[in-house]
Protein backbone atom coordinates (compact mmCIF):
# COMPACT_ATOMS: atom_id res chain seq x y z
CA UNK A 1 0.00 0.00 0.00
CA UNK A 2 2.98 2.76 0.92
CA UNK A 3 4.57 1.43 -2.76
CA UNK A 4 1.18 2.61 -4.48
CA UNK A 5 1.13 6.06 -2.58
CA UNK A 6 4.51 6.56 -3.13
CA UNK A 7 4.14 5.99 -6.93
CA UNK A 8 0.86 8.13 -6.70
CA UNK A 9 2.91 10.82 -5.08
CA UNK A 10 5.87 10.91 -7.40
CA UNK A 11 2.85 10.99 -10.80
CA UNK A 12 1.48 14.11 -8.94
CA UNK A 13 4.86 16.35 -8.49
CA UNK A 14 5.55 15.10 -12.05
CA UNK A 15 2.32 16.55 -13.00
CA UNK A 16 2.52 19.40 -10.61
CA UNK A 17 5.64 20.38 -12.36
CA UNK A 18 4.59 20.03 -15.86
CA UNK A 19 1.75 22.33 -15.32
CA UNK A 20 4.07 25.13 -13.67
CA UNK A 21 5.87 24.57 -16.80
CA UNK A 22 3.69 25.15 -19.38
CA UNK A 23 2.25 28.21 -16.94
CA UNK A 24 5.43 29.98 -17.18
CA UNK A 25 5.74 28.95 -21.44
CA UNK A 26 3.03 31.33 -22.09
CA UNK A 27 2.10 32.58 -25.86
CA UNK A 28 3.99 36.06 -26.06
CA UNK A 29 1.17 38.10 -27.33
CA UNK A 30 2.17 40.98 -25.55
CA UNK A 31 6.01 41.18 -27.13
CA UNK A 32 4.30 40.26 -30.78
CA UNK A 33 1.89 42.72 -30.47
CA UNK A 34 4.26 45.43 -29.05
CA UNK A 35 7.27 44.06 -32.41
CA UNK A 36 4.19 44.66 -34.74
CA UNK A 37 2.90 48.15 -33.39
CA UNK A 38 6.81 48.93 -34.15
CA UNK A 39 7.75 47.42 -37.52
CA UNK A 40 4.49 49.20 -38.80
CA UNK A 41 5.48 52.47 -37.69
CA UNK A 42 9.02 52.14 -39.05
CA UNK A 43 6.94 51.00 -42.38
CA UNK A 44 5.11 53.87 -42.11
CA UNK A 45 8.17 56.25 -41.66
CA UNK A 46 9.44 54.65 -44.89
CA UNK A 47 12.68 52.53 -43.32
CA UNK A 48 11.64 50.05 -46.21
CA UNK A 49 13.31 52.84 -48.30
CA UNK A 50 15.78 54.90 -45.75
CA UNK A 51 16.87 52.03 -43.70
CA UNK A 52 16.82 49.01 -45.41
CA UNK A 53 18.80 47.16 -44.03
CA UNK A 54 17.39 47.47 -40.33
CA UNK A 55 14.23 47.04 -41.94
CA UNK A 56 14.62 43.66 -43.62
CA UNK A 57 16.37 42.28 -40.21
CA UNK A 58 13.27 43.41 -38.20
CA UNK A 59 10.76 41.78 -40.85
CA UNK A 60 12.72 38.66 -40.52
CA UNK A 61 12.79 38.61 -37.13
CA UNK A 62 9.36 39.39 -37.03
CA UNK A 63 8.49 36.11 -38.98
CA UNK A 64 10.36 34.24 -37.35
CA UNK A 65 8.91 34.70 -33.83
CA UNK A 66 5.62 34.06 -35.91
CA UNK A 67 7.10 30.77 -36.91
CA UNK A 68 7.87 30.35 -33.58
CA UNK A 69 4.58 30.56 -31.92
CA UNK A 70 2.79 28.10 -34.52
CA UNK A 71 5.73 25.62 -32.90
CA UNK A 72 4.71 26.36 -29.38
CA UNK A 73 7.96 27.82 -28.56
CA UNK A 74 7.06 30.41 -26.84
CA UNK A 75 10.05 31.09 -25.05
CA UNK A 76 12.24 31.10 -28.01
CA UNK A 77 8.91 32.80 -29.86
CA UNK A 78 9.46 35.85 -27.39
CA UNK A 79 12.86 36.46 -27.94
CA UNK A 80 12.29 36.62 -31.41
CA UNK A 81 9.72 39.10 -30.71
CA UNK A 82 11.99 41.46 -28.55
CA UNK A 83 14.67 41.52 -31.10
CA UNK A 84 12.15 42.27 -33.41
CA UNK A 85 10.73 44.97 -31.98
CA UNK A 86 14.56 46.54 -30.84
CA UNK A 87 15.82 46.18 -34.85
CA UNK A 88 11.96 48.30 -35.63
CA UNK A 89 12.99 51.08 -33.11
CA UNK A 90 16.58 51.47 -34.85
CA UNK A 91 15.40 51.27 -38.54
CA UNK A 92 12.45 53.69 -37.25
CA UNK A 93 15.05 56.19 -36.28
CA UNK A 94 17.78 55.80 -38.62
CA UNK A 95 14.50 56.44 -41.53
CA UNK A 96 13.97 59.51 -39.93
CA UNK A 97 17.63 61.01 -40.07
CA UNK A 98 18.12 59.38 -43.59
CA UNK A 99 14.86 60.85 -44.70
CA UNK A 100 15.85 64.38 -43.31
CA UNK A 101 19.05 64.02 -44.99
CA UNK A 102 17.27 63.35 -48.46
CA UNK A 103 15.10 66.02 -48.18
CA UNK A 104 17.64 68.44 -47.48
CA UNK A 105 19.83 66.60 -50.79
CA UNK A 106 16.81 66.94 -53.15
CA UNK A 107 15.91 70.36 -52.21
CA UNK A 108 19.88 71.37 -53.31
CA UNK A 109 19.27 69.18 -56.71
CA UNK A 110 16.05 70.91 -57.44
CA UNK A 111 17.10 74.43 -56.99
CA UNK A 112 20.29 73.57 -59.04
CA UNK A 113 17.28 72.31 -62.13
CA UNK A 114 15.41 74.88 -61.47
CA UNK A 115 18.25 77.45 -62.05
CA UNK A 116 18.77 75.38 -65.10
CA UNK A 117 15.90 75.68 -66.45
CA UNK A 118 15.12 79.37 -65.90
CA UNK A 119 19.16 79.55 -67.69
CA UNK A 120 17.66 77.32 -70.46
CA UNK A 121 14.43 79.78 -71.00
CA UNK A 122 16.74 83.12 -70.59
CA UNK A 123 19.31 81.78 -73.31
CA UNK A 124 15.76 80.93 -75.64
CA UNK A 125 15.27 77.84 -74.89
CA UNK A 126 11.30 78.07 -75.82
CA UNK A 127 12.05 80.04 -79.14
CA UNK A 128 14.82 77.89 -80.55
CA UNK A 129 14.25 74.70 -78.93
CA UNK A 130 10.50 74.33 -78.10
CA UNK A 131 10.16 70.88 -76.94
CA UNK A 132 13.47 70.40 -75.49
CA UNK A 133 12.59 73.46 -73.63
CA UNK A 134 9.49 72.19 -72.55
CA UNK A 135 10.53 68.50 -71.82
CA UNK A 136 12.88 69.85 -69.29
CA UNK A 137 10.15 72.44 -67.83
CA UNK A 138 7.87 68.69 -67.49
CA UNK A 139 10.66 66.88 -65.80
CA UNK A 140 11.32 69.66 -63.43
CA UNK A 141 7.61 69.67 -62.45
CA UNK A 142 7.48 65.87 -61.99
CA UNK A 143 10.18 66.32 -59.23
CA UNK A 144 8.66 68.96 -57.47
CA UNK A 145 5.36 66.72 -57.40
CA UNK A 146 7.68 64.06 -55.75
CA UNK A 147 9.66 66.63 -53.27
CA UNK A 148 6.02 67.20 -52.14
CA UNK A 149 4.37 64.36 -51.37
CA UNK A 150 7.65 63.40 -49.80
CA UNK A 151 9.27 60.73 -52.12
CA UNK A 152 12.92 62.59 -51.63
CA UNK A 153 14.89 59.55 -53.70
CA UNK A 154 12.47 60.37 -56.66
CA UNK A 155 12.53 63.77 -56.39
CA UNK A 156 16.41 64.08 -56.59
CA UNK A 157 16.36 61.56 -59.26
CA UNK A 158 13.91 63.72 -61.85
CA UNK A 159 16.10 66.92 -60.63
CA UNK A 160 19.38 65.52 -61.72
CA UNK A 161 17.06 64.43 -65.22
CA UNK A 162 15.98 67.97 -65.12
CA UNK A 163 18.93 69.65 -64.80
CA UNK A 164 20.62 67.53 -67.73
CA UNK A 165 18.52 68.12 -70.00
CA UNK A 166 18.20 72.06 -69.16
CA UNK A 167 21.80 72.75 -69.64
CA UNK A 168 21.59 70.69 -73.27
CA UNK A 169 18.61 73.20 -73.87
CA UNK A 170 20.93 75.88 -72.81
CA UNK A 171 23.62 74.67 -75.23
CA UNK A 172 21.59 74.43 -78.24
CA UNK A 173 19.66 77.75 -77.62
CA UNK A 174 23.03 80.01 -77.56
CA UNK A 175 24.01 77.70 -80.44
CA UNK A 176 21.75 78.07 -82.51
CA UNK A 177 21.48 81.99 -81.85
CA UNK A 178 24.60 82.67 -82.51
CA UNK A 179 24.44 81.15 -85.64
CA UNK A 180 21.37 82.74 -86.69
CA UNK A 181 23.00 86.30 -85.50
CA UNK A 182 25.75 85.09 -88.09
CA UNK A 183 23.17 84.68 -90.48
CA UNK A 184 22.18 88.29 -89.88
CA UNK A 185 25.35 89.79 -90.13
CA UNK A 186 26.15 87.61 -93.38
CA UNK A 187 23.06 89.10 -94.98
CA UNK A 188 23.91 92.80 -93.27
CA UNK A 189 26.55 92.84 -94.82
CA UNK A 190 25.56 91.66 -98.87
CA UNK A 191 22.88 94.15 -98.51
CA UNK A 192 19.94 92.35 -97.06
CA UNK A 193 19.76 93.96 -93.77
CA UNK A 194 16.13 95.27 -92.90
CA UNK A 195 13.13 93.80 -91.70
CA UNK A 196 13.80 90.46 -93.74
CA UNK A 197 16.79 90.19 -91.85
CA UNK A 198 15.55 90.60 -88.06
CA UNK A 199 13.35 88.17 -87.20
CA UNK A 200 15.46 85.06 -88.64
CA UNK A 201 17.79 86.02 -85.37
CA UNK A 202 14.89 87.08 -82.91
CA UNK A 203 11.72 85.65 -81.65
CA UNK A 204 8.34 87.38 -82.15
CA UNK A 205 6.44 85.29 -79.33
CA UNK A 206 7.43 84.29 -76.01
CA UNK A 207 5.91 81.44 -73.48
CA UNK A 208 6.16 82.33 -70.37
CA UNK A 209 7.55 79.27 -67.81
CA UNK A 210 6.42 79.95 -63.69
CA UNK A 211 8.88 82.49 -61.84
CA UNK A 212 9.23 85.19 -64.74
CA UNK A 213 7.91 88.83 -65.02
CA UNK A 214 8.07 90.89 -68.01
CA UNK A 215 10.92 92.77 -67.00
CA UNK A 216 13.12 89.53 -66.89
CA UNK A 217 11.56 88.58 -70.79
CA UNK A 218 12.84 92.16 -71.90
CA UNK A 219 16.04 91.67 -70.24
CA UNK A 220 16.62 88.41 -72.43
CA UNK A 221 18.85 88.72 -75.12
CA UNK A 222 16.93 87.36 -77.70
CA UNK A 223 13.98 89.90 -76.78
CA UNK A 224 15.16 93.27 -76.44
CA UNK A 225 18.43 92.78 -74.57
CA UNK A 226 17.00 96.11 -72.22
CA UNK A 227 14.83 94.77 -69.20
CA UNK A 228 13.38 98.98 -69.18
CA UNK A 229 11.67 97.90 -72.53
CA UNK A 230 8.91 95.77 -70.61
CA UNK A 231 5.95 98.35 -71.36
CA UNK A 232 6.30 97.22 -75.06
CA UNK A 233 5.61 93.47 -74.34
CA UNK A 234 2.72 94.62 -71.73
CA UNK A 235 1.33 97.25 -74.75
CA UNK A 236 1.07 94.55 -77.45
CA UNK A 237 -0.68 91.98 -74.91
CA UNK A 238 -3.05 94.02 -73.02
CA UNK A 239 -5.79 91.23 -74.36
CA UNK A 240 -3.93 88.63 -71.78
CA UNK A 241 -2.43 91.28 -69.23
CA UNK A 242 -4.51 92.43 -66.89
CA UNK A 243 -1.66 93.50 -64.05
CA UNK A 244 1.52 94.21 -65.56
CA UNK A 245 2.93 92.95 -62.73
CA UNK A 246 1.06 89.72 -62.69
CA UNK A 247 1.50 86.70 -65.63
CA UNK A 248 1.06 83.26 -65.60
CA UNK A 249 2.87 80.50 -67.03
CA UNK A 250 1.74 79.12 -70.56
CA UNK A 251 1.08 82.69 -71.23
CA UNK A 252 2.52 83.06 -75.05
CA UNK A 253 3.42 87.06 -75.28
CA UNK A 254 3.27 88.64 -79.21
CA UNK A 255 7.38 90.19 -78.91
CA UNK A 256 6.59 93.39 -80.88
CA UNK A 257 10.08 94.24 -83.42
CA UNK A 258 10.86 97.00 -85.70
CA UNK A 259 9.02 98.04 -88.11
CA UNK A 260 6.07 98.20 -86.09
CA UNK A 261 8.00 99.67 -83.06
CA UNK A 262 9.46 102.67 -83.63
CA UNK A 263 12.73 104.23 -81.99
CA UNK A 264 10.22 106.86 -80.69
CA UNK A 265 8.07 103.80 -79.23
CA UNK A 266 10.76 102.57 -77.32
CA UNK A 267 12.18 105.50 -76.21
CA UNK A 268 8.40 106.38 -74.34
CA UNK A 269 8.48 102.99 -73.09
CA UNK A 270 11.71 103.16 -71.35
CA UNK A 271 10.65 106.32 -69.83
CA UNK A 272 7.38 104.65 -68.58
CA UNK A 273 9.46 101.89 -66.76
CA UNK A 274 11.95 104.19 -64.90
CA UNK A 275 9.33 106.42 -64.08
CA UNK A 276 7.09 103.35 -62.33
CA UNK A 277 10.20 103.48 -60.00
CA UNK A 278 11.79 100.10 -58.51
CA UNK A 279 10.26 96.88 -59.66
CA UNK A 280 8.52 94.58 -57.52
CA UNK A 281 5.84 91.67 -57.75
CA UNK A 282 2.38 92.80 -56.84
CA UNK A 283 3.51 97.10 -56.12
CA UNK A 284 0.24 97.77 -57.38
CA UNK A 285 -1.78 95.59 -55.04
């Protein structure tokens, strides 16, 4: 009889200790939940793209604890989780400082394409080379639609694009001015100078790309070469100026030439503009 209690005795500590076991191997659904909450916010501060590699280690981790649990290793199962949710935290933060660092690179690369551009349009890039001109003015755009709904990499990327193909505009605009001015002279100087001469060297219409006013358009040297000459552009478009001070990109300007302007013409306009006194966006609003 003491045998059979002793045996009974012995089954019950056994069991005893088997259920304190499996008490303490509990499912880690706090530490999954806690690795999840995390590797979603680093996926919404975009480490998938500014820390990659923290961010691949933490999704890996993360599947593996998932693994894990379907085994009933829960111990194992929660240190999975923890590392999880530690390699989250540090792709979390180094997206943020990477991200700040690309926004700060893509701004630099955008100004430096938008300076490009605004080159490209100043040498003539929309009078000699129209869809150059305005390929680059599209590209430009695109990145500054990227820059603002926060894709930095892409942003950067069209920039650089941008800012290529600007400074090719550039090229072939004082190019192919300079040759037509050679032209000119050519024909200047057998005897063909006049009004069939002029406008083979300079535009008579103008597009107007975002950031210009009608002083800058004068002051190119394609137009008049005299930014005080303004009033004559503003004269000849009065149908799509309403506010000298205030056009709008897309706008294509009629560039008024000899021998419809007369020295007399251009002489009153130049008085005009330095009597308006200093230039500047919106002084009559």
């Amino acid at each position: 009889m003491m045998k059979y209690a002793k045996v009974s005795v012995m089954i019950l500590v056994t069991f005893l200790a088997l259920m304190s076991f499996t008490g303490c191997a509990k499912p880690p659904t706090s530490e999954m939940a806690d690795a999840r909450a995390e590797f979603q916010l680093a996926t919404d501060e975009g480490a998938q793209n500014y820390a990659p590699d923290q961010y691949m280690s933490a999704e890996e981790a993360l599947n593996q604890a998932d693994q894990l649990m379907e085994q009933g290793k829960y111990k194992e199962a929660r240190e999975k989780a923890l590392q999880a949710l530690e390699l989250a935290r540090q792709a979390r933060a180094n997206s943020r400082e990477n991200r700040n660092s690309s926004s700060r690179s893509a701004k630099e690369m955008y100004d430096l394409a938008l300076d490009a551009v605004n080159k490209a349009n100043k040498a003539g890039g929309y009078t000699f080379v129209e869809d150059q001109m305005r390929d680059a003015q599209a590209t430009l755009e695109q990145a500054k639609m990227a820059y603002d709904a926060g894709d930095y990499m892409t942003a950067k990327s069209l920039s650089e694009e941008a800012l290529v193909k600007a400074q090719k505009v550039e090229a072939m605009a004082n190019e192919i001015h300079e040759q037509k001015n050679a032209e000119v002279k050519q024909q200047v100087a057998m005897g063909m100078e006049g009004s069939e001469a002029t406008p083979k060297a300079y535009p008579t219409n103008h597009v107007v790309i975002k950031g210009e006013s009608l002083w800058w358009i004068a002051e190119y040297k394609q137009i008049y070469n005299d930014p005080f000459q303004w009033p004559l552009i503003y004269k000849a478009n009065r149908s799509q100026i309403k506010d000298p001070d205030l056009i709008f990109p897309d706008q294509n300007f009629v560039i008024p030439r000899s021998p419809e302007v007369t020295e007399d013409m251009i002489k009153e306009a130049i008085k005009f503009a330095k009597n308006r006194g200093a230039w500047s966006l919106y002084d009559g609003k």
